[in-house]
C-alpha atoms as a PDB file:
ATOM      1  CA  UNK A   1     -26.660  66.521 -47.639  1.00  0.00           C
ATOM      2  CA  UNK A   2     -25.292  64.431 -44.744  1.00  0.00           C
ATOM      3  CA  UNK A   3     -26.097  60.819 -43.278  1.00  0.00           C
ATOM      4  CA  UNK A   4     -27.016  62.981 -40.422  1.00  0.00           C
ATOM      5  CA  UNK A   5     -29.721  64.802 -42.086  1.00  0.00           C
ATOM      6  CA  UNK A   6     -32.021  61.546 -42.437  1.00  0.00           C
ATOM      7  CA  UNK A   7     -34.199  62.779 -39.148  1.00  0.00           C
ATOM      8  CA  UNK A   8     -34.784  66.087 -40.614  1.00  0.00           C
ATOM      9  CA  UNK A   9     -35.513  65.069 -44.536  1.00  0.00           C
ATOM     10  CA  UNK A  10     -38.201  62.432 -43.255  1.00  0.00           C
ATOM     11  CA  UNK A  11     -39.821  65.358 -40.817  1.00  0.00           C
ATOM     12  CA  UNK A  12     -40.027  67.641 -44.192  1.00  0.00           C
ATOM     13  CA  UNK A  13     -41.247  64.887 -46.383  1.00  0.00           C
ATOM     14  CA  UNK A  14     -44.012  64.181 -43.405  1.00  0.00           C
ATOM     15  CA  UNK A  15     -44.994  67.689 -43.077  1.00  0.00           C
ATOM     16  CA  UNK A  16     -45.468  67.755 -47.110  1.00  0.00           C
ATOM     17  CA  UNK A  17     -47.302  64.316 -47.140  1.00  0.00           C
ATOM     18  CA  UNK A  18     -49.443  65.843 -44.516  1.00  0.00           C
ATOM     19  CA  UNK A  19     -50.131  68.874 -46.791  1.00  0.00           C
ATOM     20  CA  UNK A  20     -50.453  67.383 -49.770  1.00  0.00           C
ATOM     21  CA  UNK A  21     -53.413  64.694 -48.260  1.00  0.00           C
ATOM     22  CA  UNK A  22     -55.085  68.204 -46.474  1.00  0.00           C
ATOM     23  CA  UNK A  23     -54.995  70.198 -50.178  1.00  0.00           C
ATOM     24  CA  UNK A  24     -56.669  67.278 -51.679  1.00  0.00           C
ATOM     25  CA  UNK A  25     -59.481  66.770 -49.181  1.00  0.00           C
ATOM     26  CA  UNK A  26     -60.354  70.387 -49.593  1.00  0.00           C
ATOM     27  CA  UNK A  27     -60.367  70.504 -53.244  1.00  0.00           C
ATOM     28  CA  UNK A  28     -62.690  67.638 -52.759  1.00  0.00           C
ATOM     29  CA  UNK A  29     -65.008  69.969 -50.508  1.00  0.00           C
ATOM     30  CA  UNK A  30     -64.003  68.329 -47.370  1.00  0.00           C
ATOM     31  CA  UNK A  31     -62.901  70.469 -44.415  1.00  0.00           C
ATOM     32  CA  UNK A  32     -61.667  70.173 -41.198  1.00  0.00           C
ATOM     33  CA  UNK A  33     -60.136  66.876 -41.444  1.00  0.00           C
ATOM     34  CA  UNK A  34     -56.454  66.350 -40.416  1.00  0.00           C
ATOM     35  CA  UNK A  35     -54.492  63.238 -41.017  1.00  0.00           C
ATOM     36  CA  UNK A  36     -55.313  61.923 -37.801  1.00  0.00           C
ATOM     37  CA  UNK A  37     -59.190  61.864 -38.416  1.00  0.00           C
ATOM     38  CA  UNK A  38     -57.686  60.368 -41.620  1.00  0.00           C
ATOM     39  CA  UNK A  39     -56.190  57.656 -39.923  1.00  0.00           C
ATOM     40  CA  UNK A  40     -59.052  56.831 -37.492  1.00  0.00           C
ATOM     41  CA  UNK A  41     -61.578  56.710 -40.671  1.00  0.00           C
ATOM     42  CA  UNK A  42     -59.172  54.659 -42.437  1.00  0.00           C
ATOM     43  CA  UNK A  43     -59.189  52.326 -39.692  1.00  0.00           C
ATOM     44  CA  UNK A  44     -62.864  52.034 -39.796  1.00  0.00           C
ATOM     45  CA  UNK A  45     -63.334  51.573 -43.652  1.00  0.00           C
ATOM     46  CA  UNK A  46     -61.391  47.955 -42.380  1.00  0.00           C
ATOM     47  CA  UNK A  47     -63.743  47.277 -40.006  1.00  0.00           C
ATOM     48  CA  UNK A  48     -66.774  49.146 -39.730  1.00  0.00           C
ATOM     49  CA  UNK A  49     -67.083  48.981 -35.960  1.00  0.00           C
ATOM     50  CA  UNK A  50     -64.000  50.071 -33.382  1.00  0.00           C
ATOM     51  CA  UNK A  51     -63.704  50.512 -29.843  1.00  0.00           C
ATOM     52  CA  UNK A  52     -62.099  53.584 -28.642  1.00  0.00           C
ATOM     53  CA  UNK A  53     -59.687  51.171 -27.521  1.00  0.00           C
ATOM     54  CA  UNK A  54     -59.056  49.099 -30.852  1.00  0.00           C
ATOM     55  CA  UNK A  55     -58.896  52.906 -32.598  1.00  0.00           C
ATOM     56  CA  UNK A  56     -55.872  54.311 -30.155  1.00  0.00           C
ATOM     57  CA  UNK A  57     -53.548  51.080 -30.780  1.00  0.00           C
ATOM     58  CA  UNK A  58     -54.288  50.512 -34.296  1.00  0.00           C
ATOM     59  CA  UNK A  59     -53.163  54.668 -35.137  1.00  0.00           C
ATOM     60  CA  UNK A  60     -50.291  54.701 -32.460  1.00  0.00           C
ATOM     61  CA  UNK A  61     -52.576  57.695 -30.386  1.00  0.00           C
ATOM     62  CA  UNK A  62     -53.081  57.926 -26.712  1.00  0.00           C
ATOM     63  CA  UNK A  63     -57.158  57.247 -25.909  1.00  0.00           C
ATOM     64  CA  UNK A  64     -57.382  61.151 -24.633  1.00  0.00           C
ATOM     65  CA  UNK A  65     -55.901  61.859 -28.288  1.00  0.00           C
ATOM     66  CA  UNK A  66     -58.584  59.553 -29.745  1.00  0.00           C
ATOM     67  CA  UNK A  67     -61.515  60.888 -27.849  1.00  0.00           C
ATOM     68  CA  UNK A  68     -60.715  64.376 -28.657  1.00  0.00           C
ATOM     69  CA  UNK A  69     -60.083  63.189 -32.517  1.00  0.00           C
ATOM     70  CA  UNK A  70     -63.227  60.980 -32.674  1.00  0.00           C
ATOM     71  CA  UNK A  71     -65.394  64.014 -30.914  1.00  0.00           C
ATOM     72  CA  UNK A  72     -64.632  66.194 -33.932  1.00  0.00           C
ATOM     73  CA  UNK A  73     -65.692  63.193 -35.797  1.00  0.00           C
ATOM     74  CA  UNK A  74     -68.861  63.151 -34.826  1.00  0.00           C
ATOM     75  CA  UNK A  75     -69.847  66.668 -34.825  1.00  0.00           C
ATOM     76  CA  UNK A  76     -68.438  66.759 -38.839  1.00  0.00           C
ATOM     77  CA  UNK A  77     -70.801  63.928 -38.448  1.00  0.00           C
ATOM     78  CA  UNK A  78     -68.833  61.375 -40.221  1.00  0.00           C
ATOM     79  CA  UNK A  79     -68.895  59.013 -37.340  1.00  0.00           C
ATOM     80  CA  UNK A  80     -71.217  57.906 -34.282  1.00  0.00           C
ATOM     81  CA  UNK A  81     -70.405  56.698 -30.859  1.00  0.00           C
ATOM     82  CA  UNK A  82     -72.403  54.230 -29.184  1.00  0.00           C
ATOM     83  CA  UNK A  83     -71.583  52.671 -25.406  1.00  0.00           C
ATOM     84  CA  UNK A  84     -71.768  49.158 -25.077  1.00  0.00           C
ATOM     85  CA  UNK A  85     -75.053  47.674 -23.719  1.00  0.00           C
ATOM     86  CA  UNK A  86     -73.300  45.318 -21.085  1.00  0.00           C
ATOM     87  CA  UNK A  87     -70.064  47.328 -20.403  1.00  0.00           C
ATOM     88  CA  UNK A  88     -70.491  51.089 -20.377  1.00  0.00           C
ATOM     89  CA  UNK A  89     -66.962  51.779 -20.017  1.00  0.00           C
ATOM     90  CA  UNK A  90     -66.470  50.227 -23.500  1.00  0.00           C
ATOM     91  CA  UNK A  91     -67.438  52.961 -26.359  1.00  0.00           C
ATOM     92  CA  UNK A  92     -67.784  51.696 -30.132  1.00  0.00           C
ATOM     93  CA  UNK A  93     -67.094  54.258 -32.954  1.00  0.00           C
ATOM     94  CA  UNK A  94     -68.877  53.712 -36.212  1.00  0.00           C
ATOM     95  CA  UNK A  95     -68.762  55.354 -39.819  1.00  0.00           C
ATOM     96  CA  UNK A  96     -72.296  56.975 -40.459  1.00  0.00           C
ATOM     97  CA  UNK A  97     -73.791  56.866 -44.040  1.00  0.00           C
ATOM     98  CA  UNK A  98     -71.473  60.446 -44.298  1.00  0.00           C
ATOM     99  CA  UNK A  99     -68.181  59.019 -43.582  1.00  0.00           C
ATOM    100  CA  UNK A 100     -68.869  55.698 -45.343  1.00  0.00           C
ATOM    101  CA  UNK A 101     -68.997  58.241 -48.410  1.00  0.00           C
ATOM    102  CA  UNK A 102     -65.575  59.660 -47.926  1.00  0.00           C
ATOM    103  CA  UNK A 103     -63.857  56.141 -48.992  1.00  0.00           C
ATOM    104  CA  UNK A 104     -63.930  56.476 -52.690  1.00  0.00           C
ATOM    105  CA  UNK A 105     -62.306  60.148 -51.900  1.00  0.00           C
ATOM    106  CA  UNK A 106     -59.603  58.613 -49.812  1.00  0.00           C
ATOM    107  CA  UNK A 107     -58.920  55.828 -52.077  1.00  0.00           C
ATOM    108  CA  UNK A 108     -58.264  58.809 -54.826  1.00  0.00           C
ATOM    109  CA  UNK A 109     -56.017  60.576 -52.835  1.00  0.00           C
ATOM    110  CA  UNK A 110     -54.409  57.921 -51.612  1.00  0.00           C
ATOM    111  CA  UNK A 111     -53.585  57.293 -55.090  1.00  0.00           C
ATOM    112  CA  UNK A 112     -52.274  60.312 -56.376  1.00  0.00           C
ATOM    113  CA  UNK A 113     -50.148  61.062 -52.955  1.00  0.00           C
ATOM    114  CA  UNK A 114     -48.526  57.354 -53.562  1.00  0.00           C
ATOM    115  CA  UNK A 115     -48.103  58.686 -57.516  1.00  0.00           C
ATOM    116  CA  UNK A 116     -46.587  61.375 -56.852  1.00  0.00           C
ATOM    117  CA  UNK A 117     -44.659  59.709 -53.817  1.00  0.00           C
ATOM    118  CA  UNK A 118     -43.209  56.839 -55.741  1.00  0.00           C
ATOM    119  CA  UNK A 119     -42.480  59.105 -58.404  1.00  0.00           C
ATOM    120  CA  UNK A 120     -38.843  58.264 -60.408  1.00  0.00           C
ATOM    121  CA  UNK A 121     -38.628  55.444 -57.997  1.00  0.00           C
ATOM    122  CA  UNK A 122     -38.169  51.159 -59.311  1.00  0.00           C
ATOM    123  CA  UNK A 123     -39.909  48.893 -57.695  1.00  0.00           C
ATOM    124  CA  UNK A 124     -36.846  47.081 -55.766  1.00  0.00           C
ATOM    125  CA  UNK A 125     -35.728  51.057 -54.517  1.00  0.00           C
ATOM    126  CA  UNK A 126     -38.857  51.215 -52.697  1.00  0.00           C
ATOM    127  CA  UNK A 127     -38.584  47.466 -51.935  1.00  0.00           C
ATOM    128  CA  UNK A 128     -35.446  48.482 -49.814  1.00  0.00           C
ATOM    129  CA  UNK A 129     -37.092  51.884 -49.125  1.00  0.00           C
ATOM    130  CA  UNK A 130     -39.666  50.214 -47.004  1.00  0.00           C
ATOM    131  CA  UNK A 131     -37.355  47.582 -45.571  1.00  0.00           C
ATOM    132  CA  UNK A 132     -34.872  50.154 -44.412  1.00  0.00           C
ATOM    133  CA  UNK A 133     -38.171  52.457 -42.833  1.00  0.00           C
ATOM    134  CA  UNK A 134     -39.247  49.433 -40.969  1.00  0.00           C
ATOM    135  CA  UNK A 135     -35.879  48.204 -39.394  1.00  0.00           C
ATOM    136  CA  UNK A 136     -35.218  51.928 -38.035  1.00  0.00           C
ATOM    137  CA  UNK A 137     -39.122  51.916 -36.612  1.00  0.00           C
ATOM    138  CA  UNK A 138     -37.936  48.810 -35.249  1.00  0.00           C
ATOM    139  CA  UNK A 139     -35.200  50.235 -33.570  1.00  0.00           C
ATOM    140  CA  UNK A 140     -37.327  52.577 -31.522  1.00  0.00           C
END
């Protein structure tokens, strides 16, 4: 393998990642949930209570993206939209009593993915794994 094959190895790795979390979820009953839900659930196991604005910067997603995602959401009925009493432009996105239950699920997969993920690897490789990663992000 070349220096030049970085791009493509971190696309395949991705794609896996993204497999790996979808397998899991399903052997854990729970269907129709891609990454992206993933990361706008995540988000809200922080703080309980988003804006459709707050959601689109904090997973890197376009607000048409977000609707769309966050409209699945809801009729999986993991989350619930409510308009803002003062503003009606503003839209808040909350877990419901459903998608507060899928944290203990995420925090297991979450665990074996980084398990497996970290796998072989010391502590100061993915020290300077993660530094290297962030100064190439950086550079976009």
């Amino acid at each position: 393998m070349e220096t030049r094959d970085v791009i493509s190895l971190i696309s395949k790795i991705r794609e896996k990642v993204n497999r790996f979390i979808v397998a899991e979820m399903v052997k854990q009953g729970i269907n129709g949930i891609g990454t992206s839900h993933g990361d706008i659930i995540y988000a809200l196991f922080k703080q309980p209570r988003l804006t459709m604005a707050d959601i689109s910067k904090r997973i890197h997603k376009d607000k048409s993206t977000v609707t769309a995602l966050v409209d699945k959401l809801v009729r999986l009925g993991y989350v619930t939209k409510e308009r803002d009493r003062e503003d009606t432009r503003v839209v808040y996105v909350a877990l419901s009593p459903k998608g507060r239950e899928l944290e203990p699920v995420f925090e297991s997969v979450s665990t074996e993915l980084l398990d497996l993920f970290y796998l072989n690897i010391s502590d100061k490789e993915k020290e300077d794994l993660l530094n290297i990663l962030e100064k190439i992000y950086h550079n976009f």
